[in-house]
Each structure stands twice: as C-alpha cells, then as structure tokens.
PDB file of N, CA and C in Angstrom:
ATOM      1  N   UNK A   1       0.849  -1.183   0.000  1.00  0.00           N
ATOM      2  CA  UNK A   1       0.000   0.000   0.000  1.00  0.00           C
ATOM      3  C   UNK A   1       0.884   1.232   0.000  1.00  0.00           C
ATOM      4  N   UNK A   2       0.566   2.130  -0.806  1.00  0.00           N
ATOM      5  CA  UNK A   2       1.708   3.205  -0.902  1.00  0.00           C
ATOM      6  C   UNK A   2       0.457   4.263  -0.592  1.00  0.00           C
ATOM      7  N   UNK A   3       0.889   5.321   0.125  1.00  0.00           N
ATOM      8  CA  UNK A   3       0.260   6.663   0.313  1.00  0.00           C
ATOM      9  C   UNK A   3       0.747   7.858  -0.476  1.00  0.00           C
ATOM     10  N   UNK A   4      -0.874   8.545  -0.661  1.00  0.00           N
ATOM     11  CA  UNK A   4      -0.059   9.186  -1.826  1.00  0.00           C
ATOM     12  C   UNK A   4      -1.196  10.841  -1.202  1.00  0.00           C
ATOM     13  N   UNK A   5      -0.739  11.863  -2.139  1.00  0.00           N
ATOM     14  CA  UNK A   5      -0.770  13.425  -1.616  1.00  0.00           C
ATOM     15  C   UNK A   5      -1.450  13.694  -3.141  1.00  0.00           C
ATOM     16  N   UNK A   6      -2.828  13.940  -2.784  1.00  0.00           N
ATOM     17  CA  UNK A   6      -3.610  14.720  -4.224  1.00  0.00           C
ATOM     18  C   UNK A   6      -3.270  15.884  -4.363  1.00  0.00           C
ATOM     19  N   UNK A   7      -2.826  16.212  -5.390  1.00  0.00           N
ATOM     20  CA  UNK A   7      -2.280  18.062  -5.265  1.00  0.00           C
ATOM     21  C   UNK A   7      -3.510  18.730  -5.905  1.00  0.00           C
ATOM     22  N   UNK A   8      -3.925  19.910  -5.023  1.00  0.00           N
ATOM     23  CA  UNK A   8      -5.053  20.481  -5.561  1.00  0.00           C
ATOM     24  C   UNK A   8      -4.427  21.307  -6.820  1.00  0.00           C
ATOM     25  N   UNK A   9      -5.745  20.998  -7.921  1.00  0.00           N
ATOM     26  CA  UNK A   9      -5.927  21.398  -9.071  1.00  0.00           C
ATOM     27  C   UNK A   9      -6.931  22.441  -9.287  1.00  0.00           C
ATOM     28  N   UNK A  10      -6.107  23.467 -10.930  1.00  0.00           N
ATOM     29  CA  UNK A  10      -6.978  24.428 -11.269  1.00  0.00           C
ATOM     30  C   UNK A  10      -8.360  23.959 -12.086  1.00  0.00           C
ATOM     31  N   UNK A  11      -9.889  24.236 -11.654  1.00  0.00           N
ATOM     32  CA  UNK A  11     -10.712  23.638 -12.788  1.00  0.00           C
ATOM     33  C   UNK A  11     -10.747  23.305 -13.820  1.00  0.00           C
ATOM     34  N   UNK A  12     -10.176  25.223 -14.777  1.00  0.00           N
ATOM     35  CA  UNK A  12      -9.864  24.737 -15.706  1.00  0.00           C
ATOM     36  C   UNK A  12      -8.761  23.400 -16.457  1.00  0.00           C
ATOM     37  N   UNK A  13      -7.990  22.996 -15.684  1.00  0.00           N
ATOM     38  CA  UNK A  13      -6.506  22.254 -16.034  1.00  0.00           C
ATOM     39  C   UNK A  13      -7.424  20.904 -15.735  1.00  0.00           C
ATOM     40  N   UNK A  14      -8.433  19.735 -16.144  1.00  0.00           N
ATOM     41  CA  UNK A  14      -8.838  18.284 -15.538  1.00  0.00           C
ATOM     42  C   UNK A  14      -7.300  17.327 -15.764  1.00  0.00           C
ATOM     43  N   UNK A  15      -6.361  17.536 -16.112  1.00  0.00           N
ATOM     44  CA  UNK A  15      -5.198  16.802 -16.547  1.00  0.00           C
ATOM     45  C   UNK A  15      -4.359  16.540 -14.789  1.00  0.00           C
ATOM     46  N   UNK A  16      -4.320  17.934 -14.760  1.00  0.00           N
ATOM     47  CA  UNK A  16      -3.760  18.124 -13.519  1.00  0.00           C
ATOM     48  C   UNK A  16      -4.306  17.303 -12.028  1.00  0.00           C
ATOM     49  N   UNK A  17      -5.663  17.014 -12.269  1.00  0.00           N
ATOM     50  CA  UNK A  17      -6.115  15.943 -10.996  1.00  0.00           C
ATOM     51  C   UNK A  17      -5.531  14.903 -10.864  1.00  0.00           C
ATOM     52  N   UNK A  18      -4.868  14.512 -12.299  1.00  0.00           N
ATOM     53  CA  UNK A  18      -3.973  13.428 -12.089  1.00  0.00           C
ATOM     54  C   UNK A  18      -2.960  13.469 -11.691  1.00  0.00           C
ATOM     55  N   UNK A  19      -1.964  14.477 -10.890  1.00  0.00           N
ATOM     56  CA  UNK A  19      -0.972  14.737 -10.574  1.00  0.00           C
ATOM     57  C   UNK A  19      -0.682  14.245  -9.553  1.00  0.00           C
ATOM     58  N   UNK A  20       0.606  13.403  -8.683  1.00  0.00           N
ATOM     59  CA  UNK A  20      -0.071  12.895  -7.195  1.00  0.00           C
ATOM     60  C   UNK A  20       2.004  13.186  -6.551  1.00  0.00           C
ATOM     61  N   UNK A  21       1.909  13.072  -5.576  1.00  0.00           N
ATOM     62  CA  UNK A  21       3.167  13.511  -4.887  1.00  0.00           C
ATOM     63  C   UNK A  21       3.416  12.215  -4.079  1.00  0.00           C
ATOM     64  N   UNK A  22       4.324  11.456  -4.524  1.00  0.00           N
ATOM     65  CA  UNK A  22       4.732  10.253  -3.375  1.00  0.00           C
ATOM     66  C   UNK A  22       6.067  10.434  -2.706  1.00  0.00           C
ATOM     67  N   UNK A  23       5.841  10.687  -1.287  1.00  0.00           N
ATOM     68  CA  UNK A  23       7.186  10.748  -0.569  1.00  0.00           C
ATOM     69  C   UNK A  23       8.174   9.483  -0.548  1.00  0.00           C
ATOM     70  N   UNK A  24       9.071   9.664  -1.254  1.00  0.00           N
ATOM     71  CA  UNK A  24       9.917   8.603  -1.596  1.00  0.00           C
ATOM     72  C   UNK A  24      11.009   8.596  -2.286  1.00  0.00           C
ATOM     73  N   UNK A  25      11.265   7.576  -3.358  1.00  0.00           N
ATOM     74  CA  UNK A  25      12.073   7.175  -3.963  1.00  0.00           C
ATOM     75  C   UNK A  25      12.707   5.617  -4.044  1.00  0.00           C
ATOM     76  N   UNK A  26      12.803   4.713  -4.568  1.00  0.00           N
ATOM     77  CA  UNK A  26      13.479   3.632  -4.385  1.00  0.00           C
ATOM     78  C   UNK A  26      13.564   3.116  -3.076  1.00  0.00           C
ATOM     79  N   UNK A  27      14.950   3.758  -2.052  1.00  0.00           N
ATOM     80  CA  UNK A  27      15.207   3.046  -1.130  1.00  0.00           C
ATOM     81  C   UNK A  27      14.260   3.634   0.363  1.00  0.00           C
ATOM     82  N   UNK A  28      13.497   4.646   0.020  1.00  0.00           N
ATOM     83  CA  UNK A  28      12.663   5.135   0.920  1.00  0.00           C
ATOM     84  C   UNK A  28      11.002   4.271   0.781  1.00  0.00           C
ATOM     85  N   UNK A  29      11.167   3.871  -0.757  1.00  0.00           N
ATOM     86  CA  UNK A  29       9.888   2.881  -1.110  1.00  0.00           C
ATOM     87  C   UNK A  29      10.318   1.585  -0.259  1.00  0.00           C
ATOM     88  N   UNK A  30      11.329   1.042  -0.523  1.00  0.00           N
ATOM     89  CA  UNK A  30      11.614  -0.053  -0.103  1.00  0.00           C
ATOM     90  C   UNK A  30      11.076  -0.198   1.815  1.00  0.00           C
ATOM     91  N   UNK A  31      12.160   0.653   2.297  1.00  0.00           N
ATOM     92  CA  UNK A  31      12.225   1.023   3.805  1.00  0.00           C
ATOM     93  C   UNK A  31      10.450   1.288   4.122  1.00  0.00           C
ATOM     94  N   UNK A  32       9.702   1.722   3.770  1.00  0.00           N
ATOM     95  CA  UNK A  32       8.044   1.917   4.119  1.00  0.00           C
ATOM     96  C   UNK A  32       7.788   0.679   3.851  1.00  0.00           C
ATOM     97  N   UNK A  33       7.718   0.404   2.806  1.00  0.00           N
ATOM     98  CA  UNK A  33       7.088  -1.366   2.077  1.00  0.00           C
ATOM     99  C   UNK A  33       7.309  -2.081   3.304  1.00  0.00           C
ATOM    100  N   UNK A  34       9.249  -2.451   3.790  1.00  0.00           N
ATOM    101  CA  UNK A  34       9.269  -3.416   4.685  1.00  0.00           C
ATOM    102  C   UNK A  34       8.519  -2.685   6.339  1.00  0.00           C
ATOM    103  N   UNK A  35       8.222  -1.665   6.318  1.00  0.00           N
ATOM    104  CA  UNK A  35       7.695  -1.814   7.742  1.00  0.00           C
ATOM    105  C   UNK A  35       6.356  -1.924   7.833  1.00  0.00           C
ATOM    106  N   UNK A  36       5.389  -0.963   6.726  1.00  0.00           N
ATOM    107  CA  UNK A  36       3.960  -1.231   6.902  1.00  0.00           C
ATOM    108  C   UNK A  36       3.524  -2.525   6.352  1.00  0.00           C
ATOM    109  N   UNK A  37       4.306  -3.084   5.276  1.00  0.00           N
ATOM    110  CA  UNK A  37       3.773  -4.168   4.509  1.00  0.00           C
ATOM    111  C   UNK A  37       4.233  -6.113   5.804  1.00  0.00           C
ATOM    112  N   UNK A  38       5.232  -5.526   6.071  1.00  0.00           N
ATOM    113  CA  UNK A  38       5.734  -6.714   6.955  1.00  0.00           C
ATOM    114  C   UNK A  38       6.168  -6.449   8.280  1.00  0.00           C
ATOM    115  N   UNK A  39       5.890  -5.173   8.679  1.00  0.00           N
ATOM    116  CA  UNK A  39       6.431  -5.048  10.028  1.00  0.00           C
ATOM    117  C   UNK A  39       7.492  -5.046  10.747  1.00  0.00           C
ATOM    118  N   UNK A  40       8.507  -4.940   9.749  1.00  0.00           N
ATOM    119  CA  UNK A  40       9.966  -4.919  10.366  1.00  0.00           C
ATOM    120  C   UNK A  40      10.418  -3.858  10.398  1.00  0.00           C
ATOM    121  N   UNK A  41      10.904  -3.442  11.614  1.00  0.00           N
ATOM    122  CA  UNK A  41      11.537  -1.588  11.931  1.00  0.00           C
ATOM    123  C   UNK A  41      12.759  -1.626  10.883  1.00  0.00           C
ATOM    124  N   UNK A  42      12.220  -0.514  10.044  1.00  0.00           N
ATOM    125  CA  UNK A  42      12.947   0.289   9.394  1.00  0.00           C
ATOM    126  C   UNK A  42      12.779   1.486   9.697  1.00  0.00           C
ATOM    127  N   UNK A  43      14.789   2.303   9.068  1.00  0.00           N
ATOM    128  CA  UNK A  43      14.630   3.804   9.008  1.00  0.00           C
ATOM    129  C   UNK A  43      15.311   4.052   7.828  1.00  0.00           C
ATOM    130  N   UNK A  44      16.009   5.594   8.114  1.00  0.00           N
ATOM    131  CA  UNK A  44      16.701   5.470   6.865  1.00  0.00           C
ATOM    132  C   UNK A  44      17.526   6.920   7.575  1.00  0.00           C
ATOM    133  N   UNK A  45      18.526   6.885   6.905  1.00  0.00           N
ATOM    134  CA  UNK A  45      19.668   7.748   7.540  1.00  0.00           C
ATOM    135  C   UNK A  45      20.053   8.314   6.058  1.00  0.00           C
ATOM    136  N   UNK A  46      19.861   9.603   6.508  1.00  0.00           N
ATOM    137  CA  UNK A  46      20.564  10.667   5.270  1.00  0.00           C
ATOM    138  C   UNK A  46      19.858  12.148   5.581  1.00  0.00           C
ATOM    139  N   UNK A  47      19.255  13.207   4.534  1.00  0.00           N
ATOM    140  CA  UNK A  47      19.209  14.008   4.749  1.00  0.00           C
ATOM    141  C   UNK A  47      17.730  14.804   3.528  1.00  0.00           C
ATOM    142  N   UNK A  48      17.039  15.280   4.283  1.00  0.00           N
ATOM    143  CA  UNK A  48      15.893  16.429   3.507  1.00  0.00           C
ATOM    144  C   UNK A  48      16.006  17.995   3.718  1.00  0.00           C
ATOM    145  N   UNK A  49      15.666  18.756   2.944  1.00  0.00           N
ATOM    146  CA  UNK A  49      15.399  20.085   2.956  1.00  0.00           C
ATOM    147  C   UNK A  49      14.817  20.511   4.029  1.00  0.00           C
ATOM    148  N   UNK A  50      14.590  21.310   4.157  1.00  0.00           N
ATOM    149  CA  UNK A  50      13.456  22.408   5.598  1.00  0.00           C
ATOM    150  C   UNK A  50      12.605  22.827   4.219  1.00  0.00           C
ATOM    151  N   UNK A  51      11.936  22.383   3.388  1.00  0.00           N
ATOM    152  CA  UNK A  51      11.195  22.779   2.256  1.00  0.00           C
ATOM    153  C   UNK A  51       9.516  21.773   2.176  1.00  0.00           C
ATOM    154  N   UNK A  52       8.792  22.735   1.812  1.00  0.00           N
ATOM    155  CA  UNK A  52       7.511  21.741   1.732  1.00  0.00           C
ATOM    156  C   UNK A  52       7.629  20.328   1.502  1.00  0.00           C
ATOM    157  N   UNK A  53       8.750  20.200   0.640  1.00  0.00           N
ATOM    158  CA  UNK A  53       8.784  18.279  -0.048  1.00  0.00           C
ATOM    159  C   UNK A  53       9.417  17.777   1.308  1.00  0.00           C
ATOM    160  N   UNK A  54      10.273  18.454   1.648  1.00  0.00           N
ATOM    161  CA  UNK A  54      11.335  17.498   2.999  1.00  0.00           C
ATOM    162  C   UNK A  54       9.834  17.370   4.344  1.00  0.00           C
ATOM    163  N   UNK A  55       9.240  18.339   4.278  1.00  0.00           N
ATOM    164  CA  UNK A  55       8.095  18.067   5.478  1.00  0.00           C
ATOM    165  C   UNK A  55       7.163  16.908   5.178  1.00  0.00           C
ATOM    166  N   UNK A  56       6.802  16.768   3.748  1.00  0.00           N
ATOM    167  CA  UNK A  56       5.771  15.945   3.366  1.00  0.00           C
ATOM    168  C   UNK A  56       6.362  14.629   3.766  1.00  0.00           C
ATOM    169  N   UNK A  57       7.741  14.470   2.942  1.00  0.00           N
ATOM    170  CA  UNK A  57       8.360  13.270   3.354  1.00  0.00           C
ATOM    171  C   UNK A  57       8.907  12.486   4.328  1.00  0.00           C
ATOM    172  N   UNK A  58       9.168  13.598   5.374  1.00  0.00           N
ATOM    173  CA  UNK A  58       9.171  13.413   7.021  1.00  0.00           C
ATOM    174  C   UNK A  58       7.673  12.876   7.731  1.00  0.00           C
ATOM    175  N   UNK A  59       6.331  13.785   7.061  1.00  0.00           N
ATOM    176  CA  UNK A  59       5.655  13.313   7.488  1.00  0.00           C
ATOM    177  C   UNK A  59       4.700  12.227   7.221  1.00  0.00           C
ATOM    178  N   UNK A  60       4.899  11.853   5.618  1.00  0.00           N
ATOM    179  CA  UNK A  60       4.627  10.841   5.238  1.00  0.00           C
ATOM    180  C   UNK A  60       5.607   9.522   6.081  1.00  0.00           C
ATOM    181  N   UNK A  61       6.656   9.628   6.215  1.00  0.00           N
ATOM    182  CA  UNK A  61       7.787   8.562   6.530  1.00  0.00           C
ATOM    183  C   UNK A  61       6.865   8.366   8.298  1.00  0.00           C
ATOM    184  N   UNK A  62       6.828   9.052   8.734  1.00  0.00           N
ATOM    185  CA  UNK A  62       6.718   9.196  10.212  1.00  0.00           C
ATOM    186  C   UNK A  62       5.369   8.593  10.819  1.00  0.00           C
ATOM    187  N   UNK A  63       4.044   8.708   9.497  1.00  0.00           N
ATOM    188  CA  UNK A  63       2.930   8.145   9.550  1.00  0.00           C
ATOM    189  C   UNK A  63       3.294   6.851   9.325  1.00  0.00           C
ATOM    190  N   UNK A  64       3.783   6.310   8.305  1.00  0.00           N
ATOM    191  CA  UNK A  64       4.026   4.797   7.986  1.00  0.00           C
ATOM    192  C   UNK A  64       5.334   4.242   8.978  1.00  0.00           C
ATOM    193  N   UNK A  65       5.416   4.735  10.336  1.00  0.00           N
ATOM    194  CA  UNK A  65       6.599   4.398  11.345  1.00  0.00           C
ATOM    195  C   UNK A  65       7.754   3.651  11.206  1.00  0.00           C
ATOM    196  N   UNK A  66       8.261   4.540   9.940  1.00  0.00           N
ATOM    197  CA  UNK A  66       9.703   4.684   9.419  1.00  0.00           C
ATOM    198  C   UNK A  66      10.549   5.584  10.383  1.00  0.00           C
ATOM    199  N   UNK A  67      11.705   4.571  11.173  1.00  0.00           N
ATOM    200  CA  UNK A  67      12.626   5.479  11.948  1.00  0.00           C
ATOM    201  C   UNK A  67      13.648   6.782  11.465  1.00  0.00           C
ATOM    202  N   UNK A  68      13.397   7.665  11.757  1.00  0.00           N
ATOM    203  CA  UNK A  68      13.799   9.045  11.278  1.00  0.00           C
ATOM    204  C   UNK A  68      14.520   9.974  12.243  1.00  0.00           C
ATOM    205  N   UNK A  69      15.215   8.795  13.082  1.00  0.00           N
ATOM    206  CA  UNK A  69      16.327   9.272  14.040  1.00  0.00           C
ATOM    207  C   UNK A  69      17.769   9.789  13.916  1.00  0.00           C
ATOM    208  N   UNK A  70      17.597   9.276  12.606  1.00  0.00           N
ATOM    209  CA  UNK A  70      19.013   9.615  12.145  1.00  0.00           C
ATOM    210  C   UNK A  70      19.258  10.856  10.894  1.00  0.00           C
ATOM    211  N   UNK A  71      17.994  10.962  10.261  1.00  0.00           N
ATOM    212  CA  UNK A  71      17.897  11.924   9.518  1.00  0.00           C
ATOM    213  C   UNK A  71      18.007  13.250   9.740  1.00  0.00           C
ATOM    214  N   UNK A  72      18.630  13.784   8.918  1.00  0.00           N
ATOM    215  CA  UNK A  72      19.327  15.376   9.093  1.00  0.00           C
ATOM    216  C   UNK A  72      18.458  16.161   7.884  1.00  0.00           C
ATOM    217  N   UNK A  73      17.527  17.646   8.818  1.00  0.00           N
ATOM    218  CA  UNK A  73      17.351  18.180   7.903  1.00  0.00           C
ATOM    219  C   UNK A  73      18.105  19.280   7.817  1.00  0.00           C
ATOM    220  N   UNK A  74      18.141  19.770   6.333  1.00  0.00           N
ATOM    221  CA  UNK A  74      19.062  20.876   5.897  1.00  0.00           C
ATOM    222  C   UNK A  74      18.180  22.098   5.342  1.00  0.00           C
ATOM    223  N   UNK A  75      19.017  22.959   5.416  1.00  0.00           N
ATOM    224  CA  UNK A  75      18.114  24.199   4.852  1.00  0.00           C
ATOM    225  C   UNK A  75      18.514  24.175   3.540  1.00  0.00           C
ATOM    226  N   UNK A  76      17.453  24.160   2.607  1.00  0.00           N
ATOM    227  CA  UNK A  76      17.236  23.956   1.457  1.00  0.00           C
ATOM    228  C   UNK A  76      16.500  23.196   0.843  1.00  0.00           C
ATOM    229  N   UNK A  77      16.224  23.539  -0.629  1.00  0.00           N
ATOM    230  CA  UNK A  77      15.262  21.822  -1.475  1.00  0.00           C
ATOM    231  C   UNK A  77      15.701  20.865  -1.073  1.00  0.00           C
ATOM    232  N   UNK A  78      14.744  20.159  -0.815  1.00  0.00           N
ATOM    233  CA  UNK A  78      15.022  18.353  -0.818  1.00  0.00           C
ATOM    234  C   UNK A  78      14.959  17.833  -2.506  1.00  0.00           C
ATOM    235  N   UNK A  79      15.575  16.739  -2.634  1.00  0.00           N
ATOM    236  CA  UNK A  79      15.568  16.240  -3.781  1.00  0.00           C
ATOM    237  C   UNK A  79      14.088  16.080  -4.364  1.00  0.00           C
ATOM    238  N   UNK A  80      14.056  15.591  -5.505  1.00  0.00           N
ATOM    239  CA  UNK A  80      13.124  15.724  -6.165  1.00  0.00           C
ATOM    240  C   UNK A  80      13.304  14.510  -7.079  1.00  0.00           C
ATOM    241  N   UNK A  81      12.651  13.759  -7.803  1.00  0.00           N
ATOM    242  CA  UNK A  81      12.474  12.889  -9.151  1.00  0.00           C
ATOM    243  C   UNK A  81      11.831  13.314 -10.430  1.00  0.00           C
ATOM    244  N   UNK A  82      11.682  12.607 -11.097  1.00  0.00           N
ATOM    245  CA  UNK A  82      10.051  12.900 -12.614  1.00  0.00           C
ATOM    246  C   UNK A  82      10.476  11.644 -12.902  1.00  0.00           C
ATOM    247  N   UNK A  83       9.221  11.619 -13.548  1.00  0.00           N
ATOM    248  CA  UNK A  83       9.174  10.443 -14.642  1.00  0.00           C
ATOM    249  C   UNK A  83       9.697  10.596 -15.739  1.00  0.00           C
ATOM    250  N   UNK A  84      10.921   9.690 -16.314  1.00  0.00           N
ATOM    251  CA  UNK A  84      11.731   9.687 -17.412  1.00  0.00           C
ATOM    252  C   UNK A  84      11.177  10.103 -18.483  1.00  0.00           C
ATOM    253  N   UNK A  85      10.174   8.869 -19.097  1.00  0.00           N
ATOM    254  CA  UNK A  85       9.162   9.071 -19.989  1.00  0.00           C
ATOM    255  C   UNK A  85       8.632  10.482 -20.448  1.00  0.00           C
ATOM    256  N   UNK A  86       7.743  10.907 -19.721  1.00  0.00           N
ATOM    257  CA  UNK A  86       7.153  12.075 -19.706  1.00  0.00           C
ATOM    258  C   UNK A  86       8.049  13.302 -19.857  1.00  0.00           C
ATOM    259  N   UNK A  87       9.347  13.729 -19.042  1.00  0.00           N
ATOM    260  CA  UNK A  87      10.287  14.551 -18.775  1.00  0.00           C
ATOM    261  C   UNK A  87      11.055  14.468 -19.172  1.00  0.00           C
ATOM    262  N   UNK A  88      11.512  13.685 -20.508  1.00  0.00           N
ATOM    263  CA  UNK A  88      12.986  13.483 -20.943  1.00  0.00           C
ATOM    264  C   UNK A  88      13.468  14.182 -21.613  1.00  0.00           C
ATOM    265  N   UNK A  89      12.881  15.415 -22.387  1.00  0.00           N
ATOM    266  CA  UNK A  89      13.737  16.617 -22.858  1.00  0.00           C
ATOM    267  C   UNK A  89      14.277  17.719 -21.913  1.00  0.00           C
ATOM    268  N   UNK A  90      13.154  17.821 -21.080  1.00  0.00           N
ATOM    269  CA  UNK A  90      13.035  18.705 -19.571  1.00  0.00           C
ATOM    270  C   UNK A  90      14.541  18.689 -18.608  1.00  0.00           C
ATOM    271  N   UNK A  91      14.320  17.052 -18.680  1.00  0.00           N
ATOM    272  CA  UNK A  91      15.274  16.505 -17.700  1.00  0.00           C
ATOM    273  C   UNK A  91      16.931  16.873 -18.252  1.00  0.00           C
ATOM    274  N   UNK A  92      16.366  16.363 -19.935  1.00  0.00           N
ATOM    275  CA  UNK A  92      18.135  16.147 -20.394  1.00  0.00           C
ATOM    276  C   UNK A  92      18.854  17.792 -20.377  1.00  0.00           C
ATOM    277  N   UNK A  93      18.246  18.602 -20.357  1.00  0.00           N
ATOM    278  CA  UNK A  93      18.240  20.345 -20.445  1.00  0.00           C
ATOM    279  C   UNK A  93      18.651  20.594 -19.114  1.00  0.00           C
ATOM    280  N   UNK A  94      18.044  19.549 -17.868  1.00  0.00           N
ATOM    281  CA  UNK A  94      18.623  20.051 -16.395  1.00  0.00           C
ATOM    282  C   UNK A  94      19.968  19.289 -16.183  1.00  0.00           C
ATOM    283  N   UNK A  95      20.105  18.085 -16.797  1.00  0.00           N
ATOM    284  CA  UNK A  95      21.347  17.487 -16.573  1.00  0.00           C
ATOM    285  C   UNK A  95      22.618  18.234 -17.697  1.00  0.00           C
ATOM    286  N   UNK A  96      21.931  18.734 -18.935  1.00  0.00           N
ATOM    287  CA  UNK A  96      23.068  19.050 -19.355  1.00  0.00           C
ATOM    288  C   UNK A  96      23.222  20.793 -18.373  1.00  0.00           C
ATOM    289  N   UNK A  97      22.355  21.134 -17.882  1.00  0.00           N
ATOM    290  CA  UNK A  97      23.146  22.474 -17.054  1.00  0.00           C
ATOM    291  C   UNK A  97      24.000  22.632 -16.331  1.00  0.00           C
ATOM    292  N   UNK A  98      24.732  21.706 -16.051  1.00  0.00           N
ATOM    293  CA  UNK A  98      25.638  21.920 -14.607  1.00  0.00           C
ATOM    294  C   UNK A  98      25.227  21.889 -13.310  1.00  0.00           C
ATOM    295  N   UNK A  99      23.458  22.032 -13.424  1.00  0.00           N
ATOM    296  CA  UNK A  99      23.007  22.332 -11.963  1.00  0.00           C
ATOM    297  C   UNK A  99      23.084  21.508 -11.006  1.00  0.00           C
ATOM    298  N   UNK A 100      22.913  20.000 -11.487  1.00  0.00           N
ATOM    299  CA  UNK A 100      22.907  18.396 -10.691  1.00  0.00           C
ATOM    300  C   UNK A 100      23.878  17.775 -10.276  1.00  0.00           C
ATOM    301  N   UNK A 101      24.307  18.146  -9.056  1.00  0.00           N
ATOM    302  CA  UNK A 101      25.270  17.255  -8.784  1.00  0.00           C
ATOM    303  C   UNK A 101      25.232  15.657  -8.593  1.00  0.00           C
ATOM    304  N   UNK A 102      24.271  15.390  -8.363  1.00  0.00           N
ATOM    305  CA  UNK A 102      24.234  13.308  -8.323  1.00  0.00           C
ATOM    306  C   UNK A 102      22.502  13.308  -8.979  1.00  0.00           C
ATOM    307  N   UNK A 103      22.495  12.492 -10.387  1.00  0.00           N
ATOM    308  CA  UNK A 103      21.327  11.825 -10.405  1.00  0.00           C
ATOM    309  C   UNK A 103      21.463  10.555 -10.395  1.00  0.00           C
ATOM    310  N   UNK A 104      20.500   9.909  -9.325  1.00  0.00           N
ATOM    311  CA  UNK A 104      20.178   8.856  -9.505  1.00  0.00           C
ATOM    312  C   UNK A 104      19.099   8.163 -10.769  1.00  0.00           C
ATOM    313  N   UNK A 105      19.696   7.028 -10.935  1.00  0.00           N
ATOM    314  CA  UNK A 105      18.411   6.238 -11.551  1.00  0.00           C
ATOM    315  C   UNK A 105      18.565   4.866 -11.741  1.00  0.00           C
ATOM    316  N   UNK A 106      17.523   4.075 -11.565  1.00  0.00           N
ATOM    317  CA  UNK A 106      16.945   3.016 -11.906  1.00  0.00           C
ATOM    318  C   UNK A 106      17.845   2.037 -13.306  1.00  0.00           C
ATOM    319  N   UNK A 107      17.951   1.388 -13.790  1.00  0.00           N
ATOM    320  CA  UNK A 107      18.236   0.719 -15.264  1.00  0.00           C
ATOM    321  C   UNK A 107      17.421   0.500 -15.712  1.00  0.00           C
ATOM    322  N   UNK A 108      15.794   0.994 -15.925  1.00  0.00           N
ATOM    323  CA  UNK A 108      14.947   0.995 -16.760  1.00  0.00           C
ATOM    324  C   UNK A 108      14.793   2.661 -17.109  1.00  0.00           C
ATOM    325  N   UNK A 109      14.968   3.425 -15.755  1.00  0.00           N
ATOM    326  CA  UNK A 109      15.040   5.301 -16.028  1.00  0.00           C
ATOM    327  C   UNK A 109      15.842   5.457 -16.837  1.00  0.00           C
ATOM    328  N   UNK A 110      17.333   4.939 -16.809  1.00  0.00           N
ATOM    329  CA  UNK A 110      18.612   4.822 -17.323  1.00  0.00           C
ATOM    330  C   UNK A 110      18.610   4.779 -18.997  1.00  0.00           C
ATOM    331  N   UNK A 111      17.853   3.512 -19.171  1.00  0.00           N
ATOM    332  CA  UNK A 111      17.573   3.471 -20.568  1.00  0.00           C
ATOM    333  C   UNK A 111      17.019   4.202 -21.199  1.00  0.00           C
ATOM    334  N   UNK A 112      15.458   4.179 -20.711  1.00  0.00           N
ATOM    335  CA  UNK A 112      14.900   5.295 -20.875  1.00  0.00           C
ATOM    336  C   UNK A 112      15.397   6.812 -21.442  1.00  0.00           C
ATOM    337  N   UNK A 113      16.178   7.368 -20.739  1.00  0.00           N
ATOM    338  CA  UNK A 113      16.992   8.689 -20.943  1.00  0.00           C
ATOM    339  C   UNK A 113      17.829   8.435 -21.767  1.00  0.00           C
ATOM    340  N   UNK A 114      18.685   7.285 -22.297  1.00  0.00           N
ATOM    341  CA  UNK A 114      20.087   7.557 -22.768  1.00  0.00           C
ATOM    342  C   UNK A 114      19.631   6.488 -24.181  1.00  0.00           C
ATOM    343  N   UNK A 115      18.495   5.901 -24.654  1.00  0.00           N
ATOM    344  CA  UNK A 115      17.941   5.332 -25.992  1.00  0.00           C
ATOM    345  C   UNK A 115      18.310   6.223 -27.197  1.00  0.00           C
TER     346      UNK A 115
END
C-alpha cells in the first residue's frame, strides 16, 4: 500500500487531478514497504530540505513508522524525481546544465533517458 498526496488542481486544467506527490524514492519505497507491509523496523539515515517536499516526506515517513532518528534536515530543497518518460527533454536540459550534482536512476530510467 503506498500513500499518496492529491495536489489540488486548477478547474480549468482536468489533466492536472492526475498529478499525485509520493514521498519517496526507491530506497525510501523499499524502507516503508518493509515496515507497513511486513512489520519490520525500518529507518533510513541521510538528509531532507526544511522545504515543503522534505516536510511531506518526514511526514509521510513518520505516519508509515519509518525510523527518522538519524535523519538530518538541511536548509534547502530536498531532492526531487520525474518520470523519465514524460520529462525526458526537460530533464536532459537540467542534466546538461551543470546544476545536478548526483542523479540517480533506476536501469529501466537509465535506458529510458540515454535510448
């Protein structure tokens, strides 16, 4: 069961209801999965923004009683993702800027982007 954040939409825009915000990523999916899905204490040690996304994801993590004892927040954005598919000119325009210092991805994102 994954929890997810409806982002309110403009009337005019019906595309946009489909928009949804999941606090996560890979090893933060994983770490929720094993505690709500099977009950084994997990946390996760690293670091979020002091930014709307780092709160959501603190408080998403914190509802599904993911240990968050070790996590450091920082002042600034928390990371962010997109979907390859959808974002892949978007994306390749932010990676070729200089702005990204580490992207992660998947070997299906991977392909995806570099086909």
């Amino acid at each position: 069961e994954v929890k997810i954040h409806v982002l309110s939409c403009h009337d005019d825009d019906p595309s946009a209801a489909n928009v949804k915000t999941l606090a996560g990523g890979s090893v933060a999916n994983t770490v929720r999965g094993l505690r709500t899905g099977f009950g084994i204490s997990s946390g996760i040690i690293g670091a979020c923004g002091d930014d709307d996304q780092g709160e959501f994801f603190v408080h998403n993590m914190n509802f599904n009683g993911v240990d968050l004892s070790r996590l450091r927040k920082k002042k600034g954005h928390t990371a962010q993702w997109l979907m390859v598919r959808n974002f892949k000119q978007p994306l390749l325009k932010l990676l070729e800027s200089g702005n990204i210092d580490l992207c992660f991805a998947n070997e299906d994102e991977a392909t995806e982007l570099l086909r």
